[in-house]
PDB file of N, CA and C in Angstrom:
ATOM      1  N   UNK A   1       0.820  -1.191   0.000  1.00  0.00           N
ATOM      2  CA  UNK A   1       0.000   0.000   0.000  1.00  0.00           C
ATOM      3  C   UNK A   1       0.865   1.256   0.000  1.00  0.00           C
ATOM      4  N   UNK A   2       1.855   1.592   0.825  1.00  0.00           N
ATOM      5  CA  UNK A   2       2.993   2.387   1.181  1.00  0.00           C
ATOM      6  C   UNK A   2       3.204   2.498  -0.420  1.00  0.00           C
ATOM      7  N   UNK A   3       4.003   1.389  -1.390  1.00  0.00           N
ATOM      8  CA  UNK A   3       4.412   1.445  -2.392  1.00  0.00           C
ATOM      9  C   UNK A   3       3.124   2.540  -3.433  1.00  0.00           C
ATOM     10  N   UNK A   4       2.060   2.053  -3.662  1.00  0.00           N
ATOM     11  CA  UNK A   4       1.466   2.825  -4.403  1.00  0.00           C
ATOM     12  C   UNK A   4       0.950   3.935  -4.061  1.00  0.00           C
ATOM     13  N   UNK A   5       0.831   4.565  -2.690  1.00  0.00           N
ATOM     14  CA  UNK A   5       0.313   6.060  -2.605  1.00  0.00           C
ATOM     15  C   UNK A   5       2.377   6.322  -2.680  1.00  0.00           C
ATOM     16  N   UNK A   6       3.251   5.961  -2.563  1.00  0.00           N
ATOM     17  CA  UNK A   6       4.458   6.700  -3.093  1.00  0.00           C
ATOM     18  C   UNK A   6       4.503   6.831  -4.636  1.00  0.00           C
ATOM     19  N   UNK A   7       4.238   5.972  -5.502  1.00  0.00           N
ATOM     20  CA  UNK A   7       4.066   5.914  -6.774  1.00  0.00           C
ATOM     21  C   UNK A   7       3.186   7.242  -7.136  1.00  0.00           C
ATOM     22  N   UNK A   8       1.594   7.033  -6.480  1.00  0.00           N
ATOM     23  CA  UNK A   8       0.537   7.785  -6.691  1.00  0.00           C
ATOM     24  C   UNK A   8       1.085   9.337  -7.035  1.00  0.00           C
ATOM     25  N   UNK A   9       1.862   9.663  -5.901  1.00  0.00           N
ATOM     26  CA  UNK A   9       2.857  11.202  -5.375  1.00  0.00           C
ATOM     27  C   UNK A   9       3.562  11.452  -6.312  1.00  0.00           C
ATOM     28  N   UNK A  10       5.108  10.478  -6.385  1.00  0.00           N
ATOM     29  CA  UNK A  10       5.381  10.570  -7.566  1.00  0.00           C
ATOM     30  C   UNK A  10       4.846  11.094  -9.022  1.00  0.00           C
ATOM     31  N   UNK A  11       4.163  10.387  -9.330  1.00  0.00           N
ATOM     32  CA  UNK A  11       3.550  10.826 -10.446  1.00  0.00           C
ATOM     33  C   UNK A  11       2.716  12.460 -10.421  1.00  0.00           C
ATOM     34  N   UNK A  12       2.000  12.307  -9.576  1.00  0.00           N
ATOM     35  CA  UNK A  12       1.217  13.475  -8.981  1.00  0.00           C
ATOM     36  C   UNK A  12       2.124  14.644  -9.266  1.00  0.00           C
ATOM     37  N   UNK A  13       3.278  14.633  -8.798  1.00  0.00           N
ATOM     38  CA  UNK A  13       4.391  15.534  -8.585  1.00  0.00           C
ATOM     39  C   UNK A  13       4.949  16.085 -10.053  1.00  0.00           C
ATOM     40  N   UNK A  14       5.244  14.921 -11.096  1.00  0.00           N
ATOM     41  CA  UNK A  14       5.733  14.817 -12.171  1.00  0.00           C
ATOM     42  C   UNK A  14       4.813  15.569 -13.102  1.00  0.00           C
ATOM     43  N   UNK A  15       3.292  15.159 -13.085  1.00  0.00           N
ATOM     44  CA  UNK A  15       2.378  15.877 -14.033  1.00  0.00           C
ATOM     45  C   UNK A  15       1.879  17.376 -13.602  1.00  0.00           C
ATOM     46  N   UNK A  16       2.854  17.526 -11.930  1.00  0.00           N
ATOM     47  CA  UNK A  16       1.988  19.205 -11.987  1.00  0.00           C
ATOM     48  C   UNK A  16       3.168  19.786 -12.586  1.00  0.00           C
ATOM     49  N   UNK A  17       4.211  19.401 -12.695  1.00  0.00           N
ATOM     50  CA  UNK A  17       5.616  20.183 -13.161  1.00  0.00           C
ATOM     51  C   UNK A  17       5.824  19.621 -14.863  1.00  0.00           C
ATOM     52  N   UNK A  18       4.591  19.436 -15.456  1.00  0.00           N
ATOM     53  CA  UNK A  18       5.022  18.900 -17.114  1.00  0.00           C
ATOM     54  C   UNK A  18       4.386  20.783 -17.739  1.00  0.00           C
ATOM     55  N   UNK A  19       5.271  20.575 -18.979  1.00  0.00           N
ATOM     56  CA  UNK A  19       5.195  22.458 -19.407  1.00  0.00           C
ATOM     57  C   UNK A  19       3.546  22.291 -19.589  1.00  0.00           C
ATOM     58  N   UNK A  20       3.167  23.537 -19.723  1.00  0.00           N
ATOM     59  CA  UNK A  20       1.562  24.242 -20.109  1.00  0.00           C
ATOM     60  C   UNK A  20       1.674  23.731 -21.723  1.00  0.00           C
ATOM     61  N   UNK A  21       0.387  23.549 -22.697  1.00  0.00           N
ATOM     62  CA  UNK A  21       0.277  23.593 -23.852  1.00  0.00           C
ATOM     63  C   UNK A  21       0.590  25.515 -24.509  1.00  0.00           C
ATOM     64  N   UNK A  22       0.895  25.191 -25.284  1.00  0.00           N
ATOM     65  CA  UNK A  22       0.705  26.780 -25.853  1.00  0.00           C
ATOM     66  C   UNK A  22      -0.267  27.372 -26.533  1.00  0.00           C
ATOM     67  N   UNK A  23      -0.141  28.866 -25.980  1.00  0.00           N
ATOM     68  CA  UNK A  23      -1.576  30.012 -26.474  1.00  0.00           C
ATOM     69  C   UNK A  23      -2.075  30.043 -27.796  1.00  0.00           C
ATOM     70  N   UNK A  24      -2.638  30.402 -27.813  1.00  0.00           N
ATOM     71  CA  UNK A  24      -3.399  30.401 -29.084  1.00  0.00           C
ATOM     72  C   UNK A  24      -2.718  31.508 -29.509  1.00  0.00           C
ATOM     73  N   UNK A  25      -2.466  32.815 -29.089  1.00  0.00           N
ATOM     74  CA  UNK A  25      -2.050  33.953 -29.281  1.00  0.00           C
ATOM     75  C   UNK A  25      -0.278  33.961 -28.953  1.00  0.00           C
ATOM     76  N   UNK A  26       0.547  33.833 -30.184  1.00  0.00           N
ATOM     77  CA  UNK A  26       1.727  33.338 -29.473  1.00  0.00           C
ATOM     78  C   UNK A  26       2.574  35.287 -29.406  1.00  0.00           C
ATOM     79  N   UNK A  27       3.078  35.275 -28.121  1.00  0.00           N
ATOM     80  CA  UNK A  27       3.072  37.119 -28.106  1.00  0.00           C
ATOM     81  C   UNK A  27       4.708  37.470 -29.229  1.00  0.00           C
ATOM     82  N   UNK A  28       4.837  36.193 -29.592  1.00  0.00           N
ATOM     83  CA  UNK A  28       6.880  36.304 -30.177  1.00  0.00           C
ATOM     84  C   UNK A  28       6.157  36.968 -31.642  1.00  0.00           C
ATOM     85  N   UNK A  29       4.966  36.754 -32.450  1.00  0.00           N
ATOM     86  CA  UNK A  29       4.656  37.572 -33.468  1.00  0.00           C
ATOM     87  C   UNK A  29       2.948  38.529 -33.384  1.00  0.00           C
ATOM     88  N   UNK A  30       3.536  38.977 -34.100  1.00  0.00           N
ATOM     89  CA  UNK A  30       2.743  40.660 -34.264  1.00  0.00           C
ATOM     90  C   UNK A  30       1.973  40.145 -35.130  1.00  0.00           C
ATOM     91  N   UNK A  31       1.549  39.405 -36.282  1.00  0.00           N
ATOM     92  CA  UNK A  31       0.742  38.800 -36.759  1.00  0.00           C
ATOM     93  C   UNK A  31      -0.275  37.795 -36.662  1.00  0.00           C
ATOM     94  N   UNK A  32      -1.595  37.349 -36.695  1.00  0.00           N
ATOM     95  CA  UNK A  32      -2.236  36.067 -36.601  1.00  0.00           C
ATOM     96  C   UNK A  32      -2.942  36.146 -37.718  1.00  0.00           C
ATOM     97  N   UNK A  33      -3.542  35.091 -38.368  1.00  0.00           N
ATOM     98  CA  UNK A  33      -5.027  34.332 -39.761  1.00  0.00           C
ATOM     99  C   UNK A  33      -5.539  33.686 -38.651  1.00  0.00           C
ATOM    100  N   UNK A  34      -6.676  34.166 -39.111  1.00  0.00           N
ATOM    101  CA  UNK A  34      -7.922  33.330 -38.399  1.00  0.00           C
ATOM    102  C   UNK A  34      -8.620  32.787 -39.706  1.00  0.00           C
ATOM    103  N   UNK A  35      -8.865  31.075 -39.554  1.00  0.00           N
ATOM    104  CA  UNK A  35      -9.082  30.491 -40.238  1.00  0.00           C
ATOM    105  C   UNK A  35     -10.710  30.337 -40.051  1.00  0.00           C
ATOM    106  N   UNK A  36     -11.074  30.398 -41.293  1.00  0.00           N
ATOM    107  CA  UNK A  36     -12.889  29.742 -41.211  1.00  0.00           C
ATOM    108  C   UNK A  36     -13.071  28.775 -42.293  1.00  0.00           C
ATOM    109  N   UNK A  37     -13.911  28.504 -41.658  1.00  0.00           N
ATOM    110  CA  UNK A  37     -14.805  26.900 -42.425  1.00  0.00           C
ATOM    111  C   UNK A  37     -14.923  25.747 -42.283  1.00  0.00           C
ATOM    112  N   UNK A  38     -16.154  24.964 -42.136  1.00  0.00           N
ATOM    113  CA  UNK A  38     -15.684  23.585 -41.620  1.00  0.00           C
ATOM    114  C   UNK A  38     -15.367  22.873 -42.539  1.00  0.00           C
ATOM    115  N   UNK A  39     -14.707  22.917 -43.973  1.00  0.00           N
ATOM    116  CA  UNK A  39     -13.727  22.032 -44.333  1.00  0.00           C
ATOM    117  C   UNK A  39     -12.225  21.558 -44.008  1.00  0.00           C
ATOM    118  N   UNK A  40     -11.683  23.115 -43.532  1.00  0.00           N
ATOM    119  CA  UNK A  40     -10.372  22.929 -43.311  1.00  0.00           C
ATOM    120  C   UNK A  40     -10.126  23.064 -41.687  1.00  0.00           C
ATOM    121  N   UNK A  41     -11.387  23.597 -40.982  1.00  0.00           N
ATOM    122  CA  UNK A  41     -11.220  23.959 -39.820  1.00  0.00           C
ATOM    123  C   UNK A  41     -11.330  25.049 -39.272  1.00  0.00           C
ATOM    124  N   UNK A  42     -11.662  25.732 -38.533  1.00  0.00           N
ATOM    125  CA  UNK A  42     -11.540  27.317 -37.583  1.00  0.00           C
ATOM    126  C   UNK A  42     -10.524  26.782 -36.999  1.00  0.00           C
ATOM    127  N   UNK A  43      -9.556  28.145 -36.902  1.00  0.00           N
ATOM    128  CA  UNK A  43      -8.281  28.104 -35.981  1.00  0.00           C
ATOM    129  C   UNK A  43      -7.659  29.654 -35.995  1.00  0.00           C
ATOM    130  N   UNK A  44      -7.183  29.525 -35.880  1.00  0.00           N
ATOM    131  CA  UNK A  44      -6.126  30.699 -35.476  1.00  0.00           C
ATOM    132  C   UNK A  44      -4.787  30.638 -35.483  1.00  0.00           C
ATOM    133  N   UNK A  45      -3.926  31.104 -36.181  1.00  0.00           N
ATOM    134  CA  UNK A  45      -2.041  30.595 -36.203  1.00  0.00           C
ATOM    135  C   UNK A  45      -1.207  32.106 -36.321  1.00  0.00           C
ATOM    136  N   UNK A  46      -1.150  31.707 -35.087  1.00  0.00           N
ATOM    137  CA  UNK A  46       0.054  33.377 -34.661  1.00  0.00           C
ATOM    138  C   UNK A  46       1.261  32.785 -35.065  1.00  0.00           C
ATOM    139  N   UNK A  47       2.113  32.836 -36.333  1.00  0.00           N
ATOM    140  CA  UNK A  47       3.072  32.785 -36.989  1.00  0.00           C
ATOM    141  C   UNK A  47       3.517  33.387 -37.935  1.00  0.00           C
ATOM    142  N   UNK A  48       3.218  34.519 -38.252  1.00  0.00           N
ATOM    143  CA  UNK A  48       3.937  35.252 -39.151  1.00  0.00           C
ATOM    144  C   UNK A  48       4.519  36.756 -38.673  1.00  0.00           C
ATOM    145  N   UNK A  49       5.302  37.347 -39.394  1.00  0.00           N
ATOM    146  CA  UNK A  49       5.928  38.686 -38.431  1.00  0.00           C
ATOM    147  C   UNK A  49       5.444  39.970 -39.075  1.00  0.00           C
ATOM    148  N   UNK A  50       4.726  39.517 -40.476  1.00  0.00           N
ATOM    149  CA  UNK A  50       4.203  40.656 -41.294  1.00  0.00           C
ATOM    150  C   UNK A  50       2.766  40.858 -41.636  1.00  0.00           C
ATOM    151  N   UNK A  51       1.926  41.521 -41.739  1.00  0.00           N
ATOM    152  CA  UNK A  51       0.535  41.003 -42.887  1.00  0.00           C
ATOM    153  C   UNK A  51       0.755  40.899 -44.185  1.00  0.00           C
ATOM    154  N   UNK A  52       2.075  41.296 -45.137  1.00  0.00           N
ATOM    155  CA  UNK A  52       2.195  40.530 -46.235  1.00  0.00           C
ATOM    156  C   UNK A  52       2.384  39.385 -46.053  1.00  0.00           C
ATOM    157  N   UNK A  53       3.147  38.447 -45.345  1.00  0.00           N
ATOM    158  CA  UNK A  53       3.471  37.624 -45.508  1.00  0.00           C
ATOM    159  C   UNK A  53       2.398  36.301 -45.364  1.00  0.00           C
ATOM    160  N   UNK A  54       1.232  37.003 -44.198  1.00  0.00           N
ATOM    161  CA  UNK A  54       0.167  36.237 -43.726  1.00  0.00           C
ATOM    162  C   UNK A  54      -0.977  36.175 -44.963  1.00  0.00           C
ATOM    163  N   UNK A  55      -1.440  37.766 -45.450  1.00  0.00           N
ATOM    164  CA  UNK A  55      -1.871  37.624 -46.431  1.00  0.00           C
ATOM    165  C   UNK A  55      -1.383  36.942 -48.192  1.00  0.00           C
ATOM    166  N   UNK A  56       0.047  36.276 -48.053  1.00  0.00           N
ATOM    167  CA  UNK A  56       0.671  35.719 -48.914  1.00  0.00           C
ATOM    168  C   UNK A  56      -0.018  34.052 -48.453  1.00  0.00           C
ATOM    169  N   UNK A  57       0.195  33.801 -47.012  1.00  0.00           N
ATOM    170  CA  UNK A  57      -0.498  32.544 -46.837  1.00  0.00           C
ATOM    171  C   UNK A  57      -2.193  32.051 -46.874  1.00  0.00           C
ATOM    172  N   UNK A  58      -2.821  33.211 -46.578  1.00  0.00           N
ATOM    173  CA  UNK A  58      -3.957  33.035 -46.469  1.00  0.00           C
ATOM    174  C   UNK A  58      -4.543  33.605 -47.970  1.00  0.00           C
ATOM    175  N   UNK A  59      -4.106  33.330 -49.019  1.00  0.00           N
ATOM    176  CA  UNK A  59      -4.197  33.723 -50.158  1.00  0.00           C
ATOM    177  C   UNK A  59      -5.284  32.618 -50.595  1.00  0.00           C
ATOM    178  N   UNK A  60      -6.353  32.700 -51.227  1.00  0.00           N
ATOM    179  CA  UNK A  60      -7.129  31.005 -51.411  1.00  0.00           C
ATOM    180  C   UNK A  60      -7.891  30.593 -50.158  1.00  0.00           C
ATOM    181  N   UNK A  61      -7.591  30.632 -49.386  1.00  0.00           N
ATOM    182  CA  UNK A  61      -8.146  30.185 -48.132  1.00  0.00           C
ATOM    183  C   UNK A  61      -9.225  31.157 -47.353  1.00  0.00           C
ATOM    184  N   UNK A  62     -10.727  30.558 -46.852  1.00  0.00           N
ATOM    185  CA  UNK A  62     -11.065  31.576 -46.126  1.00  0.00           C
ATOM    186  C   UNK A  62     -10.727  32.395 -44.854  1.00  0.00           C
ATOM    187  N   UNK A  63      -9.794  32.563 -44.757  1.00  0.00           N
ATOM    188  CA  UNK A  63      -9.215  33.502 -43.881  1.00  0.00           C
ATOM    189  C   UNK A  63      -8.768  35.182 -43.589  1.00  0.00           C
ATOM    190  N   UNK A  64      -8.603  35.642 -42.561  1.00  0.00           N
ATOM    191  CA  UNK A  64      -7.865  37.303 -41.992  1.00  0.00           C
ATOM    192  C   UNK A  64      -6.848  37.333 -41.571  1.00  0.00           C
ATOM    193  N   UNK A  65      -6.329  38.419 -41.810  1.00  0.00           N
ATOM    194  CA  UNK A  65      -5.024  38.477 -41.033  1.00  0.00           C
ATOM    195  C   UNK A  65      -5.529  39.784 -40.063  1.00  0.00           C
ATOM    196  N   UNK A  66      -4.874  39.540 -38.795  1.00  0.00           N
ATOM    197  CA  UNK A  66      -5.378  40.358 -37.609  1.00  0.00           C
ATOM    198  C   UNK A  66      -3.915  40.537 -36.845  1.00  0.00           C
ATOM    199  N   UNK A  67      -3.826  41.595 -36.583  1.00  0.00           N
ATOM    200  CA  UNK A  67      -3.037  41.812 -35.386  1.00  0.00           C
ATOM    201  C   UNK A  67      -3.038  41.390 -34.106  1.00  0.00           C
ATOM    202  N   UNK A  68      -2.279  40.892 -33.431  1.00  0.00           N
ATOM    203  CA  UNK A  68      -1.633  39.890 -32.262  1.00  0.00           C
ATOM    204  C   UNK A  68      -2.016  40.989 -31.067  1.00  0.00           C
ATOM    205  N   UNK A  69      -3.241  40.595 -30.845  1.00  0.00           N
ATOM    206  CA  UNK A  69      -3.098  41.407 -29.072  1.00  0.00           C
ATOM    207  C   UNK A  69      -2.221  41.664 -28.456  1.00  0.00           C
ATOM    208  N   UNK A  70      -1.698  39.981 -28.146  1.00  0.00           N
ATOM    209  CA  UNK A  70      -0.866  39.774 -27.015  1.00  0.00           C
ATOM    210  C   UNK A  70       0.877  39.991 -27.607  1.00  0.00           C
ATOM    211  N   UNK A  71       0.900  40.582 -29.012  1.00  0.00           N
ATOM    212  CA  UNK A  71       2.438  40.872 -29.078  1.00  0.00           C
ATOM    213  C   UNK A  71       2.997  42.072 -28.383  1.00  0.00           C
ATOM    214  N   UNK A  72       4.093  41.401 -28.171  1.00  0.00           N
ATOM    215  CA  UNK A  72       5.062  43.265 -27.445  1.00  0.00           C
ATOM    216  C   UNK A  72       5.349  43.815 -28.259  1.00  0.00           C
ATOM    217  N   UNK A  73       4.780  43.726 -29.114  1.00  0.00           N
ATOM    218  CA  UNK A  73       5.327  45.188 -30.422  1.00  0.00           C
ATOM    219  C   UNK A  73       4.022  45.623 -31.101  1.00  0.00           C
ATOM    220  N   UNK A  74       2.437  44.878 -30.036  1.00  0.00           N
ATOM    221  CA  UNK A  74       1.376  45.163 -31.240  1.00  0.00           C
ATOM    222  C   UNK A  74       0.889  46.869 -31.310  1.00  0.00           C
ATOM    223  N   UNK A  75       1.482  47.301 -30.606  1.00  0.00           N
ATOM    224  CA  UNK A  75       1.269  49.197 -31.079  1.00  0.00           C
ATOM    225  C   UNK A  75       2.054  49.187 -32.185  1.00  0.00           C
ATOM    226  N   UNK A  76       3.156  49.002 -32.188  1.00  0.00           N
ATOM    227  CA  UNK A  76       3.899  49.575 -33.234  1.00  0.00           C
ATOM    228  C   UNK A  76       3.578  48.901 -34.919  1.00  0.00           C
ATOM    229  N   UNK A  77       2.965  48.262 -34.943  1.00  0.00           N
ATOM    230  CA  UNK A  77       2.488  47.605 -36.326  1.00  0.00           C
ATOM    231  C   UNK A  77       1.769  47.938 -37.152  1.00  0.00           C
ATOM    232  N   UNK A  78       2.393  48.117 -38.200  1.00  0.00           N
ATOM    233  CA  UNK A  78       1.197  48.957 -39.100  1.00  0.00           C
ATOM    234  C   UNK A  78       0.004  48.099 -39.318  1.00  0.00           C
ATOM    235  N   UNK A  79      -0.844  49.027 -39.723  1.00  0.00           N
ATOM    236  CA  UNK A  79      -1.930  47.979 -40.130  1.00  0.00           C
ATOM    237  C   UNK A  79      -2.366  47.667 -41.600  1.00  0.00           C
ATOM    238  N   UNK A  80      -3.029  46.973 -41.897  1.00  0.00           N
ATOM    239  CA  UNK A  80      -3.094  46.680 -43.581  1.00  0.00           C
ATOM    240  C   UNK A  80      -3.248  47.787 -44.521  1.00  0.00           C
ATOM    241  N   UNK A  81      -2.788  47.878 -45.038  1.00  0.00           N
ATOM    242  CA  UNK A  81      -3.786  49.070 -46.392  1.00  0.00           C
ATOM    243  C   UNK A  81      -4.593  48.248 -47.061  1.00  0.00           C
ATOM    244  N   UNK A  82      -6.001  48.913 -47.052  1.00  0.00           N
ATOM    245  CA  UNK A  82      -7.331  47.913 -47.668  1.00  0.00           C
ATOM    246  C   UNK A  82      -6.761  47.941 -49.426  1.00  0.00           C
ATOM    247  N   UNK A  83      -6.984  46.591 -50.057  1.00  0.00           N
ATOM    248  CA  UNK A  83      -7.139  46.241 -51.228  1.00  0.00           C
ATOM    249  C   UNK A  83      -7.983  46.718 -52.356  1.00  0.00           C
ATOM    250  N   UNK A  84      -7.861  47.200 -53.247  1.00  0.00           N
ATOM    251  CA  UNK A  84      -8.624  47.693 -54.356  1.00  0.00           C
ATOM    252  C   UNK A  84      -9.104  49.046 -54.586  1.00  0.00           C
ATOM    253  N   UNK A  85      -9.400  49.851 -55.788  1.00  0.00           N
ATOM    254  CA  UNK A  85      -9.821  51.008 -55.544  1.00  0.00           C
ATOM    255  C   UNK A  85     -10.454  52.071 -54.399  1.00  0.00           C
ATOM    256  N   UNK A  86      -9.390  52.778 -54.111  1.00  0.00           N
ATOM    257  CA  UNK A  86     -10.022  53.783 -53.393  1.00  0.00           C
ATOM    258  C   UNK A  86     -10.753  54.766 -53.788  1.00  0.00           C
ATOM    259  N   UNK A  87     -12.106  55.157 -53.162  1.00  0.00           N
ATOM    260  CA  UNK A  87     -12.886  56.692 -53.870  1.00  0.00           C
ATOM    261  C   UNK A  87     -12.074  57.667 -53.512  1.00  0.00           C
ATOM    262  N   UNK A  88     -12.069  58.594 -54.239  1.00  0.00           N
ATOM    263  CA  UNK A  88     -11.472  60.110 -54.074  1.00  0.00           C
ATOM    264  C   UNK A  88     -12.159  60.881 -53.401  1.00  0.00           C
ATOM    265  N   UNK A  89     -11.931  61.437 -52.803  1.00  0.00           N
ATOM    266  CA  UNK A  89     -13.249  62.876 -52.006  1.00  0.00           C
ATOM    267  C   UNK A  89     -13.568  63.944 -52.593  1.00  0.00           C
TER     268      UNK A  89
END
């Protein structure tokens, strides 16, 4: 009995000290696509450092590119210039 509540602990001990999964919002880029549709999935992938580069990936796909809340640089990021003719005033 001794043996398995030491085991029990053990382990106990081991799984409160295993790393966290990671955020959805990763703060190392200033970029995220948010993915839609249930063919390919809804998701979200904070991996890119630009919105060209995101809007280069999410090209075809129903997706946005959005700025990263949680980045330490998300003030400083420009934001998109909208696509296609602008009206004049």
């Amino acid at each position: 009995m001794r043996r398995l509540m030491s085991a029990i602990l053990v382990l106990g001990t081991i799984v409160g000290f295993a790393p966290a999964s990671a955020q959805t919002y990763d703060p190392s880029y200033p970029v995220c696509m948010h993915v839609y549709g249930e063919k390919i999935g809804e998701r979200i992938d904070c991996t890119f450092t630009s919105f060209a580069q995101c809007a280069a990936t999410a090209n075809g796909l129903p997706a946005t590119c959005l700025a990263n809340p949680y980045a330490a640089d998300a003030r400083r990021l420009p934001l998109p210039r909208p696509h296609g003719r602008q009206r004049s005033p």
